[in-house]
PDB file of N, CA and C in Angstrom:
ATOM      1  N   UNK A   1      -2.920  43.269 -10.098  1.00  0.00           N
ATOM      2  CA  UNK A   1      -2.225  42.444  -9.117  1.00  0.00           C
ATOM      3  C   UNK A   1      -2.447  43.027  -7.739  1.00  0.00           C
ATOM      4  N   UNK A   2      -2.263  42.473  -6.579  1.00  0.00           N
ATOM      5  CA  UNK A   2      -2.577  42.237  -5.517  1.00  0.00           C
ATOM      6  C   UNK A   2      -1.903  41.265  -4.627  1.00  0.00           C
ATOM      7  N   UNK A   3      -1.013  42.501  -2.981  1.00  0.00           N
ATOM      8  CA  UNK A   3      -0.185  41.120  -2.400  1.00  0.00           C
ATOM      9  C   UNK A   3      -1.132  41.760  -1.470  1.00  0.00           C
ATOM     10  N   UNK A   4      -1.830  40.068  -0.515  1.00  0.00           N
ATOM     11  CA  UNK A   4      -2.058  40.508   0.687  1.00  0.00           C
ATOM     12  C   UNK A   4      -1.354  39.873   1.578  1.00  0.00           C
ATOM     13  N   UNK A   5      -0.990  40.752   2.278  1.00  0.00           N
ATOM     14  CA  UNK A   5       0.203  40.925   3.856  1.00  0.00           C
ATOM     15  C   UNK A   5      -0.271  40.501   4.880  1.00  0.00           C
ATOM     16  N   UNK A   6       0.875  40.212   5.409  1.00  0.00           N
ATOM     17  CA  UNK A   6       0.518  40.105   7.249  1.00  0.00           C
ATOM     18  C   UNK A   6      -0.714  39.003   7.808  1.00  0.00           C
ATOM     19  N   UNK A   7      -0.667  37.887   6.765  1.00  0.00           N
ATOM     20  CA  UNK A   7      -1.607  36.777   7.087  1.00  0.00           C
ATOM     21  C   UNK A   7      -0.806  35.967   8.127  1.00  0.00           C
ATOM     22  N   UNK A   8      -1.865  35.667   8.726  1.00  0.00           N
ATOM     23  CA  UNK A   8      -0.928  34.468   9.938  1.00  0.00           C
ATOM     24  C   UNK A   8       0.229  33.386   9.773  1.00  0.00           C
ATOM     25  N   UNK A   9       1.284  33.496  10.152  1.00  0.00           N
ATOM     26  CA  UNK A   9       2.239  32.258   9.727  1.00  0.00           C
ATOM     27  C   UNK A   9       1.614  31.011   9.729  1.00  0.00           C
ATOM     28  N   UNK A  10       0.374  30.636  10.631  1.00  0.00           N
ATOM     29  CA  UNK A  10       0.269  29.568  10.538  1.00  0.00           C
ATOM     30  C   UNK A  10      -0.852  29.081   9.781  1.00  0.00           C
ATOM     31  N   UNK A  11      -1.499  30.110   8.745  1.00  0.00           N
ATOM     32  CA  UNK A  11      -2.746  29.855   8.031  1.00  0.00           C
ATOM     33  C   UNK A  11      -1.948  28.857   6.421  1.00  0.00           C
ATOM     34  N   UNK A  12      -2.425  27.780   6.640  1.00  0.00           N
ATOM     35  CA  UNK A  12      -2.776  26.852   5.348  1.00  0.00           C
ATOM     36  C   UNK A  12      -2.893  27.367   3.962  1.00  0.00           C
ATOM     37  N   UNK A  13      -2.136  26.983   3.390  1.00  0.00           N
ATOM     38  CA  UNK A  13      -2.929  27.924   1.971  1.00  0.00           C
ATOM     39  C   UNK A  13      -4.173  27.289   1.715  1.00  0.00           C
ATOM     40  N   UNK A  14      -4.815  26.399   1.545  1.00  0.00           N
ATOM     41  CA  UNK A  14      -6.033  25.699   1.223  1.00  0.00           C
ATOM     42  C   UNK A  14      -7.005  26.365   1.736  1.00  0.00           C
ATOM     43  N   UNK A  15      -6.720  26.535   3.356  1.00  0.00           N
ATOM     44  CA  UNK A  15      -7.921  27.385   4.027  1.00  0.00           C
ATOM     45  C   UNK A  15      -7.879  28.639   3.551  1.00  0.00           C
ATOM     46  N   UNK A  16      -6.746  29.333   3.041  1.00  0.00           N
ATOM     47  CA  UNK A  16      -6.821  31.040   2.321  1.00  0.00           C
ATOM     48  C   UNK A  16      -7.387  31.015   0.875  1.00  0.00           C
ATOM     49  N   UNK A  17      -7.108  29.470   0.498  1.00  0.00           N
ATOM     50  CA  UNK A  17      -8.179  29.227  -0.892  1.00  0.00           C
ATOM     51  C   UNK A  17      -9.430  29.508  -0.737  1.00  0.00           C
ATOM     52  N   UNK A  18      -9.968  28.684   0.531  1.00  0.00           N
ATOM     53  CA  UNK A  18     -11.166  28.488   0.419  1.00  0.00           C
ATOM     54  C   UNK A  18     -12.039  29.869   1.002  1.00  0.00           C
ATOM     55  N   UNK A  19     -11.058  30.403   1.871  1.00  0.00           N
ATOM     56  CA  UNK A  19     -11.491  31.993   2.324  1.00  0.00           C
ATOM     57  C   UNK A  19     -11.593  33.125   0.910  1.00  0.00           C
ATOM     58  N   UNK A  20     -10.913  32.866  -0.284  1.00  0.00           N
ATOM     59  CA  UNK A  20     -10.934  33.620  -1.165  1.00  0.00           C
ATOM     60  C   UNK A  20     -11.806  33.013  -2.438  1.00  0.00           C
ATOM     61  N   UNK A  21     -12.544  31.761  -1.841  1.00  0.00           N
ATOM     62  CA  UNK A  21     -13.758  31.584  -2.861  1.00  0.00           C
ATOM     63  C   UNK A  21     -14.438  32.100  -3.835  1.00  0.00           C
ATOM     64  N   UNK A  22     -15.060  33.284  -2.952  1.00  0.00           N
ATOM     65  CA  UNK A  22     -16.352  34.083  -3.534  1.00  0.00           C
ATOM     66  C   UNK A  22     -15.976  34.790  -4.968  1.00  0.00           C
ATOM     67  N   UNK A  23     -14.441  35.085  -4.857  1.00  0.00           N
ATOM     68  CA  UNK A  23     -13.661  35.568  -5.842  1.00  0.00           C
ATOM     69  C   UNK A  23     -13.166  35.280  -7.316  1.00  0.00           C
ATOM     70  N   UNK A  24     -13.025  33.421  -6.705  1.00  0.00           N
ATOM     71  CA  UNK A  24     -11.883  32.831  -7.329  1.00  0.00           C
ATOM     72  C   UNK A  24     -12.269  32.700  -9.264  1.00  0.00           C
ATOM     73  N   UNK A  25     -13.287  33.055  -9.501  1.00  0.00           N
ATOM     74  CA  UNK A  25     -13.990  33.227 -11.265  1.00  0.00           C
ATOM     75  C   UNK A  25     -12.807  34.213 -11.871  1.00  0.00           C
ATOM     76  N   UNK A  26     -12.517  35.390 -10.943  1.00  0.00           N
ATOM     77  CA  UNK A  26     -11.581  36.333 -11.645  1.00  0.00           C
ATOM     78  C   UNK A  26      -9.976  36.681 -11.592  1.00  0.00           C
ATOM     79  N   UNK A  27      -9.123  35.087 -10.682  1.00  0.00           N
ATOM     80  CA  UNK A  27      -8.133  35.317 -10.424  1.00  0.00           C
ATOM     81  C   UNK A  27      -7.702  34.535 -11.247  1.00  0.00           C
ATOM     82  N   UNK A  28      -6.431  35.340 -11.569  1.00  0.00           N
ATOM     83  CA  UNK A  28      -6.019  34.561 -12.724  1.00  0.00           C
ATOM     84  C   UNK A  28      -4.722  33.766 -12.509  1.00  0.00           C
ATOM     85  N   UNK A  29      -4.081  34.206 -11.298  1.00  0.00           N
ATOM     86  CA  UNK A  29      -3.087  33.422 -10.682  1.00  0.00           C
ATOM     87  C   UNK A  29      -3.244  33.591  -9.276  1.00  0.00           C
ATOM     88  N   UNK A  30      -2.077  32.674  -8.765  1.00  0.00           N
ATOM     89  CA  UNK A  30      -1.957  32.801  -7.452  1.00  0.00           C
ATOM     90  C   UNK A  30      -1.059  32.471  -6.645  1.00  0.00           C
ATOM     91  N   UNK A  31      -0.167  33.154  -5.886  1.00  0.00           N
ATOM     92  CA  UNK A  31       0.928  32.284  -5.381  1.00  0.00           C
ATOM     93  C   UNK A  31       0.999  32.570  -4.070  1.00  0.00           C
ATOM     94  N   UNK A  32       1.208  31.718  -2.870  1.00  0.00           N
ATOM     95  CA  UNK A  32       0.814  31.970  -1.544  1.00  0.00           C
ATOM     96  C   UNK A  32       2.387  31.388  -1.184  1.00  0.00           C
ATOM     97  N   UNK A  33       2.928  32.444  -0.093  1.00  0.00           N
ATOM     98  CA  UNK A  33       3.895  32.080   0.388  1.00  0.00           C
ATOM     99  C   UNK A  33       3.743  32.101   2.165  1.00  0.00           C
ATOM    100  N   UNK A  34       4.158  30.659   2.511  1.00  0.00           N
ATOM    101  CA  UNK A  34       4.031  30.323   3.919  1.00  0.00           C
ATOM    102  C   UNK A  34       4.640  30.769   4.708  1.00  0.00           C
ATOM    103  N   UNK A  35       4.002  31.518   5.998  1.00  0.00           N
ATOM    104  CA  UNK A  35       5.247  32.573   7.115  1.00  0.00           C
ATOM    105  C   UNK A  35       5.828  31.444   7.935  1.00  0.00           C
ATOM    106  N   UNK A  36       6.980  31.971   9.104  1.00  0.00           N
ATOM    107  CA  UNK A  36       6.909  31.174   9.850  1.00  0.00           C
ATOM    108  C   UNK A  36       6.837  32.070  11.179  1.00  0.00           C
ATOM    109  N   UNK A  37       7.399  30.743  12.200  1.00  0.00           N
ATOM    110  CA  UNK A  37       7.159  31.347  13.292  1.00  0.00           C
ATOM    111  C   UNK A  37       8.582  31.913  13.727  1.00  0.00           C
ATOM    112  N   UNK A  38       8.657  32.668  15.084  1.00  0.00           N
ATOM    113  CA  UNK A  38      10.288  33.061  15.179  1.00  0.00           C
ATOM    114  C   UNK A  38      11.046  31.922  16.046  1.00  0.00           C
ATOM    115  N   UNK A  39      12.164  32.020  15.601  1.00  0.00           N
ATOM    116  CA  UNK A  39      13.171  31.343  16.355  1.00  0.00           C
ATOM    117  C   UNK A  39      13.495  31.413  17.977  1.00  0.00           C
ATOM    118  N   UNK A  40      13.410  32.671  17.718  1.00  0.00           N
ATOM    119  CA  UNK A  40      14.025  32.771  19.245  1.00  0.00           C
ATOM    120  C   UNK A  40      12.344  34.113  19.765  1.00  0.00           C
ATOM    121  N   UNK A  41      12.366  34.134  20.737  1.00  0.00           N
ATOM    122  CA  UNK A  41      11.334  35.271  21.699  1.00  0.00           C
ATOM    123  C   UNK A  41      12.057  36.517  20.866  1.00  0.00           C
ATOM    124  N   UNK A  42      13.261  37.048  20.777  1.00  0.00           N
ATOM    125  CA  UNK A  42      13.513  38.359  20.575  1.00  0.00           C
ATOM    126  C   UNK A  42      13.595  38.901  18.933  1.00  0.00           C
ATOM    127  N   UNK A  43      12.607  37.749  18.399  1.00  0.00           N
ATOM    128  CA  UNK A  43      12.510  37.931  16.747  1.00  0.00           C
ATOM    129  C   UNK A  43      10.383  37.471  17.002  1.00  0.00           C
ATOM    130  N   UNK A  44      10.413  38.344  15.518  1.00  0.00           N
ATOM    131  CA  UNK A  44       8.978  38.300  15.233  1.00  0.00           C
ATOM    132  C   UNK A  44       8.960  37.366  14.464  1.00  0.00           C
ATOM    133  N   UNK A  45       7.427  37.029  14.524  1.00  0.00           N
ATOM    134  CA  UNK A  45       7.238  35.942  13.034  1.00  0.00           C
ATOM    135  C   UNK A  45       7.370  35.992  11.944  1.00  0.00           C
ATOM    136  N   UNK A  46       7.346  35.262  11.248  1.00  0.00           N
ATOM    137  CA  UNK A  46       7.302  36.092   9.579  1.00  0.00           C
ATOM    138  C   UNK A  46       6.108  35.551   9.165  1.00  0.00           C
ATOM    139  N   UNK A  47       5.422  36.694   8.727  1.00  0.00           N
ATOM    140  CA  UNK A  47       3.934  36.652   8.339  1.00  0.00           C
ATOM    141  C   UNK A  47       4.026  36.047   7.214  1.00  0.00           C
ATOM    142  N   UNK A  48       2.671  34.997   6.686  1.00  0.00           N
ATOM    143  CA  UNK A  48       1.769  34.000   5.446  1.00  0.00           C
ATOM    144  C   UNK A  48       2.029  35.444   4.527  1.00  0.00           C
ATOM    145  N   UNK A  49       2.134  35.646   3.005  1.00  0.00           N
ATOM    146  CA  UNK A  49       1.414  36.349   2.361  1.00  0.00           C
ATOM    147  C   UNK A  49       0.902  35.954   0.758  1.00  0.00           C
ATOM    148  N   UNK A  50       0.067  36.346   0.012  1.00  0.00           N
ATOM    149  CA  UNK A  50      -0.384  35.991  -1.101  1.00  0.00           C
ATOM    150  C   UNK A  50       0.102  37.138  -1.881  1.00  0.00           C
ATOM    151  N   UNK A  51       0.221  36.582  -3.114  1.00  0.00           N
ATOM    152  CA  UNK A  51       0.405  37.390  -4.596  1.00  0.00           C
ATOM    153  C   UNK A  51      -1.038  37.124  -5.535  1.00  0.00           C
ATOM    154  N   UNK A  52      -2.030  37.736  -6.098  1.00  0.00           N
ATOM    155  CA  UNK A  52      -3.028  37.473  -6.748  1.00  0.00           C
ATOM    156  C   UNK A  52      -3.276  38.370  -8.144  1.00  0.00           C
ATOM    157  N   UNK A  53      -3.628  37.682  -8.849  1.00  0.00           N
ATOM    158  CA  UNK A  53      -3.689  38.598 -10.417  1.00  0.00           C
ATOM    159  C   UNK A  53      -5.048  38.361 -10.378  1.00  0.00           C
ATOM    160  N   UNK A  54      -5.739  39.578 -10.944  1.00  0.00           N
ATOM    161  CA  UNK A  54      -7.820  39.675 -11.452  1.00  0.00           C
ATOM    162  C   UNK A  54      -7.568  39.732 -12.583  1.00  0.00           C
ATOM    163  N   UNK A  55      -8.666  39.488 -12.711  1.00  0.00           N
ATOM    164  CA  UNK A  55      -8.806  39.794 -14.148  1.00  0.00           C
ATOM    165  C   UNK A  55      -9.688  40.917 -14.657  1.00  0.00           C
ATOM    166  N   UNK A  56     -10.749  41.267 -13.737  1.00  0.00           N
ATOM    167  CA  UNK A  56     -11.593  41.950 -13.504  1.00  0.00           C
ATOM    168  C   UNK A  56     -11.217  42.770 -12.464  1.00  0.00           C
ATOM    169  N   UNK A  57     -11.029  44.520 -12.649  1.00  0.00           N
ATOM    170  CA  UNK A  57     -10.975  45.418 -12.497  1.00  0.00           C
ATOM    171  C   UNK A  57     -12.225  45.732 -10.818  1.00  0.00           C
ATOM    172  N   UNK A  58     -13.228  45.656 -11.227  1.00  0.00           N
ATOM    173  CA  UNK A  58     -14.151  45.657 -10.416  1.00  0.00           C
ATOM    174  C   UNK A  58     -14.022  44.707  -9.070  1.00  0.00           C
ATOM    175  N   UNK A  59     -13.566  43.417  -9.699  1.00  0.00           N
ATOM    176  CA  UNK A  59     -13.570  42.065  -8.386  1.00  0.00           C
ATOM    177  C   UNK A  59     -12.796  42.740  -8.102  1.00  0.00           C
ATOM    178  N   UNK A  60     -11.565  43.202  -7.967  1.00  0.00           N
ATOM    179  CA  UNK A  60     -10.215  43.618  -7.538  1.00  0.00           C
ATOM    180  C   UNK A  60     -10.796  44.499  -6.182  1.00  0.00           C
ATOM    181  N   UNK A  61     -11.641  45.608  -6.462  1.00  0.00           N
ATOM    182  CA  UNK A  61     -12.041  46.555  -6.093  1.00  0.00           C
ATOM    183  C   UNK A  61     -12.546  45.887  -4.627  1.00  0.00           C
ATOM    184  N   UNK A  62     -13.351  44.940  -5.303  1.00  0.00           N
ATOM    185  CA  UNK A  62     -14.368  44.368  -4.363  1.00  0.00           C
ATOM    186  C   UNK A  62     -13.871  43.780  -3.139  1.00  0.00           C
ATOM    187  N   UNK A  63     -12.544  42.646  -3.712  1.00  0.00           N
ATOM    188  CA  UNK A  63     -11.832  41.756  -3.237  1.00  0.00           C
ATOM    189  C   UNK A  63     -11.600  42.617  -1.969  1.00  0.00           C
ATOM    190  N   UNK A  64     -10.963  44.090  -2.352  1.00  0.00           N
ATOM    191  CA  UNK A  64     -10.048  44.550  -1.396  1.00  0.00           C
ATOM    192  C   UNK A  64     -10.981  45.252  -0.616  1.00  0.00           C
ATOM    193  N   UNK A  65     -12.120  45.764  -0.522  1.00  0.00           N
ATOM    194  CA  UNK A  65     -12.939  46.408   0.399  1.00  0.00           C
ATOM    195  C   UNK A  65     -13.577  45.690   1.009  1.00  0.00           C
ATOM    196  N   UNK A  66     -13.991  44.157   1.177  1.00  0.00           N
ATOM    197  CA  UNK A  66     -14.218  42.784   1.565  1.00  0.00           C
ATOM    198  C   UNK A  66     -13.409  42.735   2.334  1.00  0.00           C
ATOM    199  N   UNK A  67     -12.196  42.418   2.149  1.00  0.00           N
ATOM    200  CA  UNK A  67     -10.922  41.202   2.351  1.00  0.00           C
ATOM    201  C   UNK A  67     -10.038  42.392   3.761  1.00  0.00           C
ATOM    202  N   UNK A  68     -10.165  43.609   3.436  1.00  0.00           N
ATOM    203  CA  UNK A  68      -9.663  43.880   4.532  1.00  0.00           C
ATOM    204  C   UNK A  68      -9.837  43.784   5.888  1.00  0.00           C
ATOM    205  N   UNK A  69      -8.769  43.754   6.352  1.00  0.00           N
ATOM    206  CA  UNK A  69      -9.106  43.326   8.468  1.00  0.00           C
ATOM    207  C   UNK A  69      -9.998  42.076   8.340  1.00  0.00           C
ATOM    208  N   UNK A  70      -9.582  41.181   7.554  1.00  0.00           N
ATOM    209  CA  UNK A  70     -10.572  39.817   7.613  1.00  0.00           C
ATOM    210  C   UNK A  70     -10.563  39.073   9.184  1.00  0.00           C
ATOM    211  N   UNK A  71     -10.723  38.240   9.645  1.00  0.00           N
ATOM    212  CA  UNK A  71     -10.498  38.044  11.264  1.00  0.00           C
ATOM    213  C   UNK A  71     -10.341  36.078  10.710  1.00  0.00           C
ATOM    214  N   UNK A  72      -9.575  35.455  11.199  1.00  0.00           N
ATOM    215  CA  UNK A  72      -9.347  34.391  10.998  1.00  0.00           C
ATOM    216  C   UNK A  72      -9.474  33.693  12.414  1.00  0.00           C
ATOM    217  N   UNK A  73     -10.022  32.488  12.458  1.00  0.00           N
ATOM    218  CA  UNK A  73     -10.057  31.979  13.532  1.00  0.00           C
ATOM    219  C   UNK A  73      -9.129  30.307  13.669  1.00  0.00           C
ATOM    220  N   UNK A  74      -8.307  30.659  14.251  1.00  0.00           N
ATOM    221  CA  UNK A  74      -7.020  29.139  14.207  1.00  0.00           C
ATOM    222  C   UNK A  74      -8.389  27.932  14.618  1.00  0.00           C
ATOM    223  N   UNK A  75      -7.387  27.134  15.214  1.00  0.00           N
ATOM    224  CA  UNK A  75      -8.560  25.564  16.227  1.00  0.00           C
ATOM    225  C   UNK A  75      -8.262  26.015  17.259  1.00  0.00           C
ATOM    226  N   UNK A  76      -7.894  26.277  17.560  1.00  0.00           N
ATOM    227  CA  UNK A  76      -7.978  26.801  19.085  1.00  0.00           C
ATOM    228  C   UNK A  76      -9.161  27.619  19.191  1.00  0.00           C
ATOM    229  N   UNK A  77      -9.663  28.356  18.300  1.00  0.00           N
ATOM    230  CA  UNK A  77     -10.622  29.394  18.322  1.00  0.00           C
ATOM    231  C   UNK A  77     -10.356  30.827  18.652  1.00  0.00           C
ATOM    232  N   UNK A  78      -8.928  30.924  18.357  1.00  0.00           N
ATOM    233  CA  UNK A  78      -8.034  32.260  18.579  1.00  0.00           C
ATOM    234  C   UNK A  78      -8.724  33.484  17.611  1.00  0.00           C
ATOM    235  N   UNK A  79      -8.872  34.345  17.544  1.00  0.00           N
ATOM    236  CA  UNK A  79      -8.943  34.980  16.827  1.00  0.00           C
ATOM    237  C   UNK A  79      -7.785  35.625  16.859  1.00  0.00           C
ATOM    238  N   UNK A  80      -7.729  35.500  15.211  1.00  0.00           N
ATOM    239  CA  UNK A  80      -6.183  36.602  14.529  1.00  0.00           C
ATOM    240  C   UNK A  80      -6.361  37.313  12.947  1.00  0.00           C
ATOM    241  N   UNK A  81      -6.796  38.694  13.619  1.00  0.00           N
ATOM    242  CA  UNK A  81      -6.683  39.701  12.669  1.00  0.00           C
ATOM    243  C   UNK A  81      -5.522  40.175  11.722  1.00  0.00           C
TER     244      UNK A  81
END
């Protein structure tokens, strides 16, 4: 198992599907929970994060030496690490 953190509140799960493609032969679940944004200026956001099960030992490995510091780009063309 595998949670990855601190994904953008405003990333889609579909688009974190389709970002975790290359993978998807060895996951055996998946549950993506949506962040939001803050209420007020003197609160932070609450970050997107995923829960993922492998099945394969190795993808796992892979997933995570890949997948780290991934760089996401909103429509705006923001980049957010």
């Amino acid at each position: 198992k595998v949670v990855v953190r601190r994904l953008p509140y405003q990333l889609p799960q579909d688009i974190f599907e389709n970002t975790i493609q290359k993978w998807s032969h060895d996951i055996t679940w998946l549950n993506y929970i949506k962040g939001k944004p803050a209420k007020t200026q003197a609160k932070d956001n609450i970050f997107s994060r995923a829960y993922l099960g492998f099945s394969n030992a190795d993808t796992l490995l892979d997933f995570c030496k890949s997948f780290d510091g991934h760089t996401f780009i909103d429509s705006k063309g923001m980049y957010i690490t």
